[in-house]
PDB file of N, CA and C in Angstrom:
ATOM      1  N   UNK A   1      -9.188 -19.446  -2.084  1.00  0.00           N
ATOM      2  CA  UNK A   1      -9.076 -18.035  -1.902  1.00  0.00           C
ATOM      3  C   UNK A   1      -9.560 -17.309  -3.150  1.00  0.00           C
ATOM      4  N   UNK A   2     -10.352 -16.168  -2.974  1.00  0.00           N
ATOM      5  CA  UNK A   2     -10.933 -15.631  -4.119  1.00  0.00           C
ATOM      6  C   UNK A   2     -10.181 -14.745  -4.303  1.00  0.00           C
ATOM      7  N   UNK A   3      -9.808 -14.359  -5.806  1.00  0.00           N
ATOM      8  CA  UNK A   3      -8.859 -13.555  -6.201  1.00  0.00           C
ATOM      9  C   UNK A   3      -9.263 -12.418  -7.289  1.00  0.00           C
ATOM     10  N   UNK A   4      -9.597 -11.177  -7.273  1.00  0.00           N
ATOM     11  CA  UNK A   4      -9.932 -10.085  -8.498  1.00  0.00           C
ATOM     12  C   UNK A   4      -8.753  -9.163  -8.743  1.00  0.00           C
ATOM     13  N   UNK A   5      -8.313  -9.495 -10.292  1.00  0.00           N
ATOM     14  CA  UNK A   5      -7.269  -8.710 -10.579  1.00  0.00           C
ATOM     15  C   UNK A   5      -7.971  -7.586 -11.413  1.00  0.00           C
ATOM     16  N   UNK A   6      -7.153  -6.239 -11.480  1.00  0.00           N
ATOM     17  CA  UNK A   6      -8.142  -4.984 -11.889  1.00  0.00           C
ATOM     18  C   UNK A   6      -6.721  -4.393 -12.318  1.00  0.00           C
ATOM     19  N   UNK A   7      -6.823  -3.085 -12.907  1.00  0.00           N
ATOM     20  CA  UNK A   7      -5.833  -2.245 -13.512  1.00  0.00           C
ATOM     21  C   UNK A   7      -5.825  -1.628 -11.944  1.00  0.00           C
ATOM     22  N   UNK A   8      -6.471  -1.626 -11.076  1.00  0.00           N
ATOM     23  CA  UNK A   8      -6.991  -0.976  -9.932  1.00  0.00           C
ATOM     24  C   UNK A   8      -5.728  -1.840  -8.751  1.00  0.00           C
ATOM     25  N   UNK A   9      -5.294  -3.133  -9.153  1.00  0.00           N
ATOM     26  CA  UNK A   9      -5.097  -3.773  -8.413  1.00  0.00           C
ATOM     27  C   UNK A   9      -5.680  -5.130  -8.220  1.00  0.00           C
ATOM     28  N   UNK A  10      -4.936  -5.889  -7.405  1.00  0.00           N
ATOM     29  CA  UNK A  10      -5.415  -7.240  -6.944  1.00  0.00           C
ATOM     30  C   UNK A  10      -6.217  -7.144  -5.767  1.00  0.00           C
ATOM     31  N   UNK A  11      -6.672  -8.259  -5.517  1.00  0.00           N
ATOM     32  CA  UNK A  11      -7.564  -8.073  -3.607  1.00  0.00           C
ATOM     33  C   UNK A  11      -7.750  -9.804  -4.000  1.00  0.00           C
ATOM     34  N   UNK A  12      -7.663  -9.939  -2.627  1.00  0.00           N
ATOM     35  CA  UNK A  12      -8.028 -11.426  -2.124  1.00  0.00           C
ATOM     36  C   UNK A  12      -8.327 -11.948  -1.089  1.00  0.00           C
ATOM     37  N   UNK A  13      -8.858 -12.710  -0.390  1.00  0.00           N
ATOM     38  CA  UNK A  13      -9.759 -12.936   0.779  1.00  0.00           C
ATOM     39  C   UNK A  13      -8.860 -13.579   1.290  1.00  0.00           C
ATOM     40  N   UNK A  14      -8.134 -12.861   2.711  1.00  0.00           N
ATOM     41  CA  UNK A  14      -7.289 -13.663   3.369  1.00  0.00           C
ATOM     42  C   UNK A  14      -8.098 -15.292   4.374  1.00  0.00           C
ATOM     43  N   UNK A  15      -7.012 -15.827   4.329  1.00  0.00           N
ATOM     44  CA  UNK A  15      -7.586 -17.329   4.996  1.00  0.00           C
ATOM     45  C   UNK A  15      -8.850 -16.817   6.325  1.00  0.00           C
ATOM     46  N   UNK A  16      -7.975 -16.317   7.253  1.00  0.00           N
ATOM     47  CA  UNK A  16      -9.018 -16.071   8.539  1.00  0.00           C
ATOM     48  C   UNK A  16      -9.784 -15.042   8.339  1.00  0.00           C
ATOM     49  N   UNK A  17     -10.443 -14.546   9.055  1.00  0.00           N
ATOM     50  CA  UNK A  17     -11.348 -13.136   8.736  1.00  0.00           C
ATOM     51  C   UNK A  17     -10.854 -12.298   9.834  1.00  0.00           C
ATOM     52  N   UNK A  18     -10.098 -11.350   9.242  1.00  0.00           N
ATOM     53  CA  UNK A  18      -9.470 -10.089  10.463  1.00  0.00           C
ATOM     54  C   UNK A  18     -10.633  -9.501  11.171  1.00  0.00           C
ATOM     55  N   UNK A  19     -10.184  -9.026  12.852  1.00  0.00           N
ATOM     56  CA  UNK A  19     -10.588  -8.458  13.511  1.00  0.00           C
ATOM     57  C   UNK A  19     -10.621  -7.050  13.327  1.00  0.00           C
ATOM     58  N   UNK A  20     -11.987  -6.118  13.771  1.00  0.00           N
ATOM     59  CA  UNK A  20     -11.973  -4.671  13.761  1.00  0.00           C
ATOM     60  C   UNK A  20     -10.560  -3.962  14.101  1.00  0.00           C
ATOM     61  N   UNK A  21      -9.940  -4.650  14.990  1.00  0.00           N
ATOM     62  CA  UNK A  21      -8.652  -4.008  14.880  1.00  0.00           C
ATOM     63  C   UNK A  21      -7.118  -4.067  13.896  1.00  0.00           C
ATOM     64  N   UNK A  22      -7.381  -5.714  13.245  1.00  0.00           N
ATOM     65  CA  UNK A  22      -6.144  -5.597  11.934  1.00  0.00           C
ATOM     66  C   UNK A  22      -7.229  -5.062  11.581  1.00  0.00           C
ATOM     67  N   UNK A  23      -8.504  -4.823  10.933  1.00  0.00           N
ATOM     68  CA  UNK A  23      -8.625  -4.092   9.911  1.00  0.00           C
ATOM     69  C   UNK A  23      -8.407  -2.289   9.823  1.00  0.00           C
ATOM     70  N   UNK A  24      -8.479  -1.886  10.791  1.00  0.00           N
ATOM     71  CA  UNK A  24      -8.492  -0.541  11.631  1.00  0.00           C
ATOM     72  C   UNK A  24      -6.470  -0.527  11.175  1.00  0.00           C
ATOM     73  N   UNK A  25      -6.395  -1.412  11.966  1.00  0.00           N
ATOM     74  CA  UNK A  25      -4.389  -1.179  11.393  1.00  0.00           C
ATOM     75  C   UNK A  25      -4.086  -0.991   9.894  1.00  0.00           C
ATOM     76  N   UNK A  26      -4.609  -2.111   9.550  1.00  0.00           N
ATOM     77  CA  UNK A  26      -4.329  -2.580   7.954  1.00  0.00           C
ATOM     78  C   UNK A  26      -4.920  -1.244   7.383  1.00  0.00           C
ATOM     79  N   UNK A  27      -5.784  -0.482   7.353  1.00  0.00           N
ATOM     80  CA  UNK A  27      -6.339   0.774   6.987  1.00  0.00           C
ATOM     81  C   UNK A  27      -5.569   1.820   7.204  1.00  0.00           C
ATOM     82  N   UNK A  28      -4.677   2.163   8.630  1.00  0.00           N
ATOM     83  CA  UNK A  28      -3.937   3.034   8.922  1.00  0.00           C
ATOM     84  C   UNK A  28      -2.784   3.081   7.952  1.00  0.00           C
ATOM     85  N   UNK A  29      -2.061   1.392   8.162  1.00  0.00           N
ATOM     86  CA  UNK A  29      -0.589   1.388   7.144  1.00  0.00           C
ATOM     87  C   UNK A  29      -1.186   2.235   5.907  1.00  0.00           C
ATOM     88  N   UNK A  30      -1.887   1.970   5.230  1.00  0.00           N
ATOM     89  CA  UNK A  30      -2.136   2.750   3.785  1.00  0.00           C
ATOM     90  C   UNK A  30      -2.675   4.315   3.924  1.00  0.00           C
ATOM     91  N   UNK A  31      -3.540   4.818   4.974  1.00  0.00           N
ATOM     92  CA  UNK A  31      -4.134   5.973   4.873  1.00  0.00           C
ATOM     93  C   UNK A  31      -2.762   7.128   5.344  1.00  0.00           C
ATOM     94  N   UNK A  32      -2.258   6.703   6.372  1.00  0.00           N
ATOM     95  CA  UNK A  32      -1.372   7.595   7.080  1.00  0.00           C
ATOM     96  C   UNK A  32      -0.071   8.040   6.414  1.00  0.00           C
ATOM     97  N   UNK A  33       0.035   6.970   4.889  1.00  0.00           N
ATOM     98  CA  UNK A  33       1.327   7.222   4.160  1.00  0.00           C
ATOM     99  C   UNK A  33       0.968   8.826   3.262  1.00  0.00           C
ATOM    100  N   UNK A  34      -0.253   9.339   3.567  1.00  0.00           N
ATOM    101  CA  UNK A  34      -0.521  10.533   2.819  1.00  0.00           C
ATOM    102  C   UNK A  34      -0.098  11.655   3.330  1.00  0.00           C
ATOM    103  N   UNK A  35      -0.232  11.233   4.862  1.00  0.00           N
ATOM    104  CA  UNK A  35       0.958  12.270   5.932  1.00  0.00           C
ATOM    105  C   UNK A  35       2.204  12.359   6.114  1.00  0.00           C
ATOM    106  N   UNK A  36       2.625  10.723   6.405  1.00  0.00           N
ATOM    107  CA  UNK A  36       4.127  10.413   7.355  1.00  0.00           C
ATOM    108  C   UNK A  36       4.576   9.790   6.041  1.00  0.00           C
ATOM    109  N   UNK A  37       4.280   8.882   5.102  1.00  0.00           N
ATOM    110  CA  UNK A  37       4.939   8.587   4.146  1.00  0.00           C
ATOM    111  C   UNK A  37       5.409   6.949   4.310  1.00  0.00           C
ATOM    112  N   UNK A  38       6.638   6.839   4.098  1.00  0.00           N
ATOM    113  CA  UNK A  38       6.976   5.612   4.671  1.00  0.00           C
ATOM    114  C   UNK A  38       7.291   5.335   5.800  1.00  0.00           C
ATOM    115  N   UNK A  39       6.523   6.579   7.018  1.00  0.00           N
ATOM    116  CA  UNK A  39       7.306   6.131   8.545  1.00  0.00           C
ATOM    117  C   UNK A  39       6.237   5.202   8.978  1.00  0.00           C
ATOM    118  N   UNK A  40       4.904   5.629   8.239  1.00  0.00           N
ATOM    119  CA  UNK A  40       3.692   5.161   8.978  1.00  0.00           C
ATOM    120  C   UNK A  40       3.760   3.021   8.680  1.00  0.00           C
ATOM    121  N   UNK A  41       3.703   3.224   7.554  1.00  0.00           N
ATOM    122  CA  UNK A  41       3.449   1.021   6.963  1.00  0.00           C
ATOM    123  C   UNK A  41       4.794   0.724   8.462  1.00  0.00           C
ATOM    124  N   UNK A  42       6.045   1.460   8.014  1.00  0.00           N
ATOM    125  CA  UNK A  42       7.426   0.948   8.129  1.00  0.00           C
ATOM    126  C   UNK A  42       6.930   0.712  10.165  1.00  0.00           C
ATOM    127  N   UNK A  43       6.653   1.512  10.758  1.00  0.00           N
ATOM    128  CA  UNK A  43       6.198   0.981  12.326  1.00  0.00           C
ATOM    129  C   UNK A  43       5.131   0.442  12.471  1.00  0.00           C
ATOM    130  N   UNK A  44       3.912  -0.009  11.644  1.00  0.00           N
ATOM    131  CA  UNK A  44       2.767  -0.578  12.162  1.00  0.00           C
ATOM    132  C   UNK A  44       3.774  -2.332  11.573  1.00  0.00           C
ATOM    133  N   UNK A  45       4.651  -2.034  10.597  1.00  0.00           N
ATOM    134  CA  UNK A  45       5.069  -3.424  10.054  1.00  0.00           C
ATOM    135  C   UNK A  45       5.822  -3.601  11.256  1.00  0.00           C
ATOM    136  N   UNK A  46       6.372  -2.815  11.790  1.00  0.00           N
ATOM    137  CA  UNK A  46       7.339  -3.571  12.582  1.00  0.00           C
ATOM    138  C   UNK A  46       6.961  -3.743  14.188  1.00  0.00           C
ATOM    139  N   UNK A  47       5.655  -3.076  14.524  1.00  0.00           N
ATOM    140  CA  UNK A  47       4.901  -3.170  15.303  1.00  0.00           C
ATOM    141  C   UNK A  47       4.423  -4.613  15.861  1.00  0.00           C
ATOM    142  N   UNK A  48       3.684  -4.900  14.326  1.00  0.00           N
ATOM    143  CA  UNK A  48       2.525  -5.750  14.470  1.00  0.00           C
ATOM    144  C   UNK A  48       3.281  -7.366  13.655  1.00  0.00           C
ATOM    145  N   UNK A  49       4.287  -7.142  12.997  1.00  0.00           N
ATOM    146  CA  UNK A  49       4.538  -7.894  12.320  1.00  0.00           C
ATOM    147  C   UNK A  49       4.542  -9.612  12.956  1.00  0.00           C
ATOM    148  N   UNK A  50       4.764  -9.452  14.170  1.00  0.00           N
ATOM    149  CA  UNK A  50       4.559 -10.837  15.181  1.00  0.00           C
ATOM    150  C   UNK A  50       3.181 -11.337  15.341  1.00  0.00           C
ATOM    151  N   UNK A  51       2.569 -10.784  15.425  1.00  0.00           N
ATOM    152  CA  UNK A  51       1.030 -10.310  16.099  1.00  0.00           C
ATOM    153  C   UNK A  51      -0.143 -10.770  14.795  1.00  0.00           C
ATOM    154  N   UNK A  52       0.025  -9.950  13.888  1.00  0.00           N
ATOM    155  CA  UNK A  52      -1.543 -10.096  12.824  1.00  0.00           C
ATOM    156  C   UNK A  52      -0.697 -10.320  11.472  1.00  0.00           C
ATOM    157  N   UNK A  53      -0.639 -11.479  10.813  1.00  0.00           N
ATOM    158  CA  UNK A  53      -0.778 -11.851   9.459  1.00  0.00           C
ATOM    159  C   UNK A  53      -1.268 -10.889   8.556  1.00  0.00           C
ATOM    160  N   UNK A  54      -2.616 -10.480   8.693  1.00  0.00           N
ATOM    161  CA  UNK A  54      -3.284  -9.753   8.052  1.00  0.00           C
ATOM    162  C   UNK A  54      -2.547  -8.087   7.776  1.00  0.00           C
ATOM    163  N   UNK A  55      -2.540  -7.856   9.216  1.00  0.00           N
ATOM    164  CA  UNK A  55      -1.787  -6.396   9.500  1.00  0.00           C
ATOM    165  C   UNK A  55      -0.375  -6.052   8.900  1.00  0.00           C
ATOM    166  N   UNK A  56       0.314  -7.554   9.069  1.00  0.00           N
ATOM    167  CA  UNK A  56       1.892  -7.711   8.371  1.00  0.00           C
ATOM    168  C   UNK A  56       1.970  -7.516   6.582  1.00  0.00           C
ATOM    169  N   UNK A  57       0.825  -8.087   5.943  1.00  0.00           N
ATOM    170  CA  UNK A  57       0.763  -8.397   5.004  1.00  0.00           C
ATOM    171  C   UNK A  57       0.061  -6.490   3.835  1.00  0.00           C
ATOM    172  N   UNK A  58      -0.497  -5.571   4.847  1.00  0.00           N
ATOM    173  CA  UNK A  58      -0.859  -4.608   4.125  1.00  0.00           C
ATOM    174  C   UNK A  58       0.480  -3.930   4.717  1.00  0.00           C
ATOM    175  N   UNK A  59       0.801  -3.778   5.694  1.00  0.00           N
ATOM    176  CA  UNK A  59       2.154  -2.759   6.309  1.00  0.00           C
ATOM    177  C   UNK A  59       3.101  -2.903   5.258  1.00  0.00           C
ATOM    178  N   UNK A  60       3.478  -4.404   4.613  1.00  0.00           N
ATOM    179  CA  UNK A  60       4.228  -4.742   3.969  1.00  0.00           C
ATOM    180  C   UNK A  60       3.970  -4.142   2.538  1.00  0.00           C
ATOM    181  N   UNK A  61       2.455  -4.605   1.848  1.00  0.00           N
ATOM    182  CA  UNK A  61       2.419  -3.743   0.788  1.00  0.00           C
ATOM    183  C   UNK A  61       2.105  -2.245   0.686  1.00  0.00           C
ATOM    184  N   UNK A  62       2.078  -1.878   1.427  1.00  0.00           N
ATOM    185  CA  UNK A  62       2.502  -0.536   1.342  1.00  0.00           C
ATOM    186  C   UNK A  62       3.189   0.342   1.524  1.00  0.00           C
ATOM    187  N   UNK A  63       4.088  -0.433   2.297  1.00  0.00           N
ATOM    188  CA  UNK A  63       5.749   0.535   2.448  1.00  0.00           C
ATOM    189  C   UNK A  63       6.374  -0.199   1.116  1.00  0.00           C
ATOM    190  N   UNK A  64       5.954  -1.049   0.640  1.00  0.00           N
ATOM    191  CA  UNK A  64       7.111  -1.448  -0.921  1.00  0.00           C
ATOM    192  C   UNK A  64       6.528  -0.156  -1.909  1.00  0.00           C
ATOM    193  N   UNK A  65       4.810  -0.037  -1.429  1.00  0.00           N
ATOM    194  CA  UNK A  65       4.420   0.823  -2.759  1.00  0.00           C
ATOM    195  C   UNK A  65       5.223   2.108  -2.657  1.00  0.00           C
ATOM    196  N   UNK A  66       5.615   2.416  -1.070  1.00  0.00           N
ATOM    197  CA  UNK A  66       5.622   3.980  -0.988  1.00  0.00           C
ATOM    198  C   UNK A  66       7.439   3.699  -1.256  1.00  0.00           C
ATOM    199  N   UNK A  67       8.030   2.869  -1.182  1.00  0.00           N
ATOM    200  CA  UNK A  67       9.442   2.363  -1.582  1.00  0.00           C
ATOM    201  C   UNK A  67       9.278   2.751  -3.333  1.00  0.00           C
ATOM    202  N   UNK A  68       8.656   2.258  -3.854  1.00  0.00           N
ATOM    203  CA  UNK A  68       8.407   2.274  -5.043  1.00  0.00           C
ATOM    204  C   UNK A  68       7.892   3.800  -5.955  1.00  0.00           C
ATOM    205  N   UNK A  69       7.451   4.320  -4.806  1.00  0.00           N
ATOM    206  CA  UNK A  69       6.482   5.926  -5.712  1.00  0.00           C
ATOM    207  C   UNK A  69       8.265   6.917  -5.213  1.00  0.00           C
ATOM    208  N   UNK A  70       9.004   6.564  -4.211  1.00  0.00           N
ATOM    209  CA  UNK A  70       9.735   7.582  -4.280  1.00  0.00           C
ATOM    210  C   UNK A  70      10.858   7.378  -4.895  1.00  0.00           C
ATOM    211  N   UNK A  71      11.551   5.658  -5.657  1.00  0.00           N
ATOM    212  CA  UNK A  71      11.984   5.353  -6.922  1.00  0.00           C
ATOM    213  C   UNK A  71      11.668   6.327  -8.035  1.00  0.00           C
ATOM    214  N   UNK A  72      10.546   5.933  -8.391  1.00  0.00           N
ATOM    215  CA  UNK A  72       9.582   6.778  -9.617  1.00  0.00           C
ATOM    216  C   UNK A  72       9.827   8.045  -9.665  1.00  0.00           C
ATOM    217  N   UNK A  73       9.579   8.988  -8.583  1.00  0.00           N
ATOM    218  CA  UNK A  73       9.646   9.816  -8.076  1.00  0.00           C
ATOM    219  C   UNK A  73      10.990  10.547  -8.575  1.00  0.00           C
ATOM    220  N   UNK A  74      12.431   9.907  -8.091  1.00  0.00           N
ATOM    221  CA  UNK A  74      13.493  10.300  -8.080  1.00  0.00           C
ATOM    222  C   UNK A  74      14.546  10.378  -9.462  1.00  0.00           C
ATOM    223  N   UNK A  75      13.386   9.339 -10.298  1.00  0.00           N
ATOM    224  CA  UNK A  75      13.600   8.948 -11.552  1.00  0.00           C
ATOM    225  C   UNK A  75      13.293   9.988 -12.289  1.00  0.00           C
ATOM    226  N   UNK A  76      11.980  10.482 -12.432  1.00  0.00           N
ATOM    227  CA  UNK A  76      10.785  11.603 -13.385  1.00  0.00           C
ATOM    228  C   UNK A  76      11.859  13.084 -12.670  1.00  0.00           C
ATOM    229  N   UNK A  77      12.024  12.981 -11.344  1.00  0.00           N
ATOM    230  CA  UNK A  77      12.622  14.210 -11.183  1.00  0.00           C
ATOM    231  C   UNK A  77      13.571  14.819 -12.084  1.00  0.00           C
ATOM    232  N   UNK A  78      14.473  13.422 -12.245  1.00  0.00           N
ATOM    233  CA  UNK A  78      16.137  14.220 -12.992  1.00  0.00           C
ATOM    234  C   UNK A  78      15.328  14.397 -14.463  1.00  0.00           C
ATOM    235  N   UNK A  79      14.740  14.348 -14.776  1.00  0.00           N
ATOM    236  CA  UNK A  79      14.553  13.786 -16.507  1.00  0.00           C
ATOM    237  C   UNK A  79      13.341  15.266 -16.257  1.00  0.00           C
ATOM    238  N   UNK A  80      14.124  16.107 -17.416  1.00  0.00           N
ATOM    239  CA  UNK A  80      12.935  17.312 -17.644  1.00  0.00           C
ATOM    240  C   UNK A  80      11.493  17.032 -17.937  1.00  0.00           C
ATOM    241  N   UNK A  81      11.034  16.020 -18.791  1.00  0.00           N
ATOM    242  CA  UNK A  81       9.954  15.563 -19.553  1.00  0.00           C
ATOM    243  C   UNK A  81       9.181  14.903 -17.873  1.00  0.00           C
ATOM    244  N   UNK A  82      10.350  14.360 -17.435  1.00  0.00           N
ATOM    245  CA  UNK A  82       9.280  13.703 -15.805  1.00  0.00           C
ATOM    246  C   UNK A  82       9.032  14.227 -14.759  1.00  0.00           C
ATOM    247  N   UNK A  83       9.604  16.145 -15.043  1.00  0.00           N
ATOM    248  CA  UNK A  83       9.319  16.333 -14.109  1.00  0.00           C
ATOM    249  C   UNK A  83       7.289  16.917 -14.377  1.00  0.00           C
ATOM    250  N   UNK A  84       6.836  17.022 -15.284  1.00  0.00           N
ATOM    251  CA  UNK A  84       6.199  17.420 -16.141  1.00  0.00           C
ATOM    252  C   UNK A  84       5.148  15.944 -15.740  1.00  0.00           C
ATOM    253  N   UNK A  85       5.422  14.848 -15.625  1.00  0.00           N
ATOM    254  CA  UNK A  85       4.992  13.666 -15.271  1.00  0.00           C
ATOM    255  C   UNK A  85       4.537  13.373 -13.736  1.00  0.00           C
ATOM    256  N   UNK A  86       5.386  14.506 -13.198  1.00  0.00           N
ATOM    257  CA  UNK A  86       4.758  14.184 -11.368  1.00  0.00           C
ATOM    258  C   UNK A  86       3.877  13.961 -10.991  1.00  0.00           C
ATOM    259  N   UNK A  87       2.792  15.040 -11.303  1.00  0.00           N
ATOM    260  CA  UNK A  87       1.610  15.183 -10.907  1.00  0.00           C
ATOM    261  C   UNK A  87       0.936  14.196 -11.398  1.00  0.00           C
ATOM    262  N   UNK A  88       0.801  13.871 -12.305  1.00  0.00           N
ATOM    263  CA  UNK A  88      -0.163  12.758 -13.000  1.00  0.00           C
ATOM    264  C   UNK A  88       0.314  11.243 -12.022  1.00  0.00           C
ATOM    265  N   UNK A  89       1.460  10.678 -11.363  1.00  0.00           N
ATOM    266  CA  UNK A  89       1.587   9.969 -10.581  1.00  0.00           C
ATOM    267  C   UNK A  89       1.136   9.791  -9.564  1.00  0.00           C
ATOM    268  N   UNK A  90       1.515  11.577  -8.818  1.00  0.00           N
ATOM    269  CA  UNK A  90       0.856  11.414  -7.567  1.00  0.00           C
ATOM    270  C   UNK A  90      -0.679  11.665  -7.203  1.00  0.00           C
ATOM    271  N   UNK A  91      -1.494  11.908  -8.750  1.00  0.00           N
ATOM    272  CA  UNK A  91      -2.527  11.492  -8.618  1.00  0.00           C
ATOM    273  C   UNK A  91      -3.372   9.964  -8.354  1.00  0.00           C
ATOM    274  N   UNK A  92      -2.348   9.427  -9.380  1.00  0.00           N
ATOM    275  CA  UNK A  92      -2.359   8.006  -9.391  1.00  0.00           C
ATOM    276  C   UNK A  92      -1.738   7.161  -7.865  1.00  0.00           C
ATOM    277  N   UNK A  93      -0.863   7.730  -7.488  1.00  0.00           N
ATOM    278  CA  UNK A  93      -0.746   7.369  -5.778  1.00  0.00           C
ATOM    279  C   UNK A  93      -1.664   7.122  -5.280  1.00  0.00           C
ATOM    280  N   UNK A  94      -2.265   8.655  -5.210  1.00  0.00           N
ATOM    281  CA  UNK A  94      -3.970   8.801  -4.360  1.00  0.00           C
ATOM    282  C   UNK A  94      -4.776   8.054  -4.475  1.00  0.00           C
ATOM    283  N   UNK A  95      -5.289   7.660  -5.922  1.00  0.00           N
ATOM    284  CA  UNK A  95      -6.494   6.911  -6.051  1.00  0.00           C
ATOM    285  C   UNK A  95      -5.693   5.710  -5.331  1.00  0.00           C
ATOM    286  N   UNK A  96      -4.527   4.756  -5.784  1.00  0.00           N
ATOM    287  CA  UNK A  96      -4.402   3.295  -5.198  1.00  0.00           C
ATOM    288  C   UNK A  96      -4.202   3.400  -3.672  1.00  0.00           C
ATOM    289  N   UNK A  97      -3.959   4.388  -2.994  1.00  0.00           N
ATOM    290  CA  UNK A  97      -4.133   4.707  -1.569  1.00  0.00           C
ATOM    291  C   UNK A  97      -5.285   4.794  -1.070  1.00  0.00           C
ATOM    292  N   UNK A  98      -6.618   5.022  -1.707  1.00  0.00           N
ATOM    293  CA  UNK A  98      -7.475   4.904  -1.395  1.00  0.00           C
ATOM    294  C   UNK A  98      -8.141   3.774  -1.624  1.00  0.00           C
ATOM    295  N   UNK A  99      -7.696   3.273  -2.737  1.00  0.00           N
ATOM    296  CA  UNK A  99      -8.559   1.882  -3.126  1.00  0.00           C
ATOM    297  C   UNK A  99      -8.172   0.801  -2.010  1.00  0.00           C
ATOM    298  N   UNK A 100      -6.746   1.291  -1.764  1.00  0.00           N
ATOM    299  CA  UNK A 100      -5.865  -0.067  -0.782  1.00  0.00           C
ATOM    300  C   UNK A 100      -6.619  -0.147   0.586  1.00  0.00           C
ATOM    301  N   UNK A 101      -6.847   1.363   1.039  1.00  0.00           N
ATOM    302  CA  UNK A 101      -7.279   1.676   2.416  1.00  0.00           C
ATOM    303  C   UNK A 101      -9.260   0.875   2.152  1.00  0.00           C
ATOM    304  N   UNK A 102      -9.608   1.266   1.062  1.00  0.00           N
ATOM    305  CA  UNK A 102     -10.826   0.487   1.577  1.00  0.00           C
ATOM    306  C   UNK A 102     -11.176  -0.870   1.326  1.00  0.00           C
ATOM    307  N   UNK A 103     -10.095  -1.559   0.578  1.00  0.00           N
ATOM    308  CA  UNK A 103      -9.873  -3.094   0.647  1.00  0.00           C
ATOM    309  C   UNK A 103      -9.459  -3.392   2.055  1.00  0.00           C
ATOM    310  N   UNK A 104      -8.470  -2.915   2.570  1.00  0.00           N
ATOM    311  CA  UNK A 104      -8.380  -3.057   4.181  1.00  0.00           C
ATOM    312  C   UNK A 104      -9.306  -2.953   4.772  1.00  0.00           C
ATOM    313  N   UNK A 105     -10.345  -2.116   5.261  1.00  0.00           N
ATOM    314  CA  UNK A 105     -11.631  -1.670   5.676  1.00  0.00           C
ATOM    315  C   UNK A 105     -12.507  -2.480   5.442  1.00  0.00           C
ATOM    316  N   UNK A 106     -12.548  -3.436   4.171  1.00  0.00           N
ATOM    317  CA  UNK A 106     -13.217  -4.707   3.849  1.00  0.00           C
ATOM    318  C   UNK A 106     -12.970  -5.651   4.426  1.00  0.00           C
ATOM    319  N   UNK A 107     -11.333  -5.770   5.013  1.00  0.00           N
ATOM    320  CA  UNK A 107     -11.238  -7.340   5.204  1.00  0.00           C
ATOM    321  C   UNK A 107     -10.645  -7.848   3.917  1.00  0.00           C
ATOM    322  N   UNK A 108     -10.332  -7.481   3.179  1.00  0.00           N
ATOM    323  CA  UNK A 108      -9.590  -8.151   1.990  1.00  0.00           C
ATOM    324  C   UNK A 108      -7.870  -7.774   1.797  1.00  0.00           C
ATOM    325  N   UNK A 109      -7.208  -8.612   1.278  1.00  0.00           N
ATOM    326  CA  UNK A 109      -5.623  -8.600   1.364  1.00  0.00           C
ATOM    327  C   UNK A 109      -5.592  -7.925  -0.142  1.00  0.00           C
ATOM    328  N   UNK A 110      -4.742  -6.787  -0.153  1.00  0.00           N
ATOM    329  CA  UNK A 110      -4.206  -5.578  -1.259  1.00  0.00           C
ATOM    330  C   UNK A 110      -3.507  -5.576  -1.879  1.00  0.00           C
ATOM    331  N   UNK A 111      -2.953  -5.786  -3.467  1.00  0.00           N
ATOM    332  CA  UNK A 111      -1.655  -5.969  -3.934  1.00  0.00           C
ATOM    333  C   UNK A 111      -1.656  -4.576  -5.053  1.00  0.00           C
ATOM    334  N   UNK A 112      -0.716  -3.374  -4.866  1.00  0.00           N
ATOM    335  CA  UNK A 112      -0.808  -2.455  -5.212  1.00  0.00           C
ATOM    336  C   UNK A 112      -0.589  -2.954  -6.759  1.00  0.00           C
ATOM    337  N   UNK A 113      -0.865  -2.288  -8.265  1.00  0.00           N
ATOM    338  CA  UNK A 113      -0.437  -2.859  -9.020  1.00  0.00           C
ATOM    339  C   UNK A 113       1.219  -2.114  -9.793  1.00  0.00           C
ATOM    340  N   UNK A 114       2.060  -2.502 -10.177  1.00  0.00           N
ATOM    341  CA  UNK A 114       3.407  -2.372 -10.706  1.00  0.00           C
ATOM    342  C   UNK A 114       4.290  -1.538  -9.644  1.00  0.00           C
ATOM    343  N   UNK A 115       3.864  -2.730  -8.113  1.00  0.00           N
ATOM    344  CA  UNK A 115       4.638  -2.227  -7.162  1.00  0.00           C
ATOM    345  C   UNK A 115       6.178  -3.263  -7.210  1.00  0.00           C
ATOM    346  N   UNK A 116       6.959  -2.121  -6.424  1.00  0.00           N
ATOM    347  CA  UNK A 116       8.076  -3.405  -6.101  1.00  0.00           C
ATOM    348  C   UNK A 116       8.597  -3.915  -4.950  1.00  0.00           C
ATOM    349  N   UNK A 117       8.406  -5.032  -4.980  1.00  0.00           N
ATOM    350  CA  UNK A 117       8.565  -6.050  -3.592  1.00  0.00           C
ATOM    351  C   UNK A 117       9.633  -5.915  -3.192  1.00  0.00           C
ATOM    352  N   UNK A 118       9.869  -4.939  -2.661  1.00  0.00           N
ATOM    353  CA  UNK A 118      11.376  -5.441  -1.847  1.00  0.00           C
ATOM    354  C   UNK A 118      11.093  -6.106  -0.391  1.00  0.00           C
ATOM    355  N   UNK A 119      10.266  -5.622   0.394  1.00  0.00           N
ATOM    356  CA  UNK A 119      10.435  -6.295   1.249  1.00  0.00           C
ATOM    357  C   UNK A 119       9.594  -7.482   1.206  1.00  0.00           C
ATOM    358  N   UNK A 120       9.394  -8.960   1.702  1.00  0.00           N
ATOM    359  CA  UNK A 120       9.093  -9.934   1.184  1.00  0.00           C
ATOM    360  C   UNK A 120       8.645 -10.830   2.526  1.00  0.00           C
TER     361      UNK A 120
END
């Protein structure tokens, strides 16, 4: 399995080669969290989670990321200096939401970077 680690993130070539449709899913879990947030990963995961490996495996990293940005989030809030810090995050959201969504769109498996795994 080929593996590129980046400040950007990880990506790696899952075993099988997903179909237009995990990749079309796997693209949604990450794009749609810019709307719905964590409702969108949290039902395509629990959707598909029987069904596509591939699809299970981005639903998954991206409801931990969006688990993880509203941690951060709740953290920078109380703290005067973080609230001052928001924006510069949820810029940084954006770009790895986009990078994630077009590693999906590739066919490649996404590992957000200094996300936290809760779900596993």
């Amino acid at each position: 399995m080929e593996q590129t680690n980046s400040y950007l993130g990880k990506e790696e070539m899952p075993l099988f080669a997903p179909t237009s449709d995990e990749k079309t899913m796997a693209l949604l879990s990450h794009i749609l969290t810019l709307v719905a947030g964590f409702i969108a990963p949290l039902v395509i995961y629990l959707v598909k989670k029987d069904e596509s490996p591939f699809v299970t495996e981005h639903a998954k990293e991206s409801l931990n990321f969006q688990i993880t940005l509203f941690i951060v989030f709740i953290i920078l809030f109380v703290t005067v200096i973080g609230i001052l810090l928001l924006w510069i995050v949820g810029i940084l959201a954006l770009v790895l939401i986009i990078v994630a969504t077009i590693k999906a769109n590739e066919g490649k498996l996404y590992r957000y970077p200094l996300n936290i795994r809760l779900i596993k």
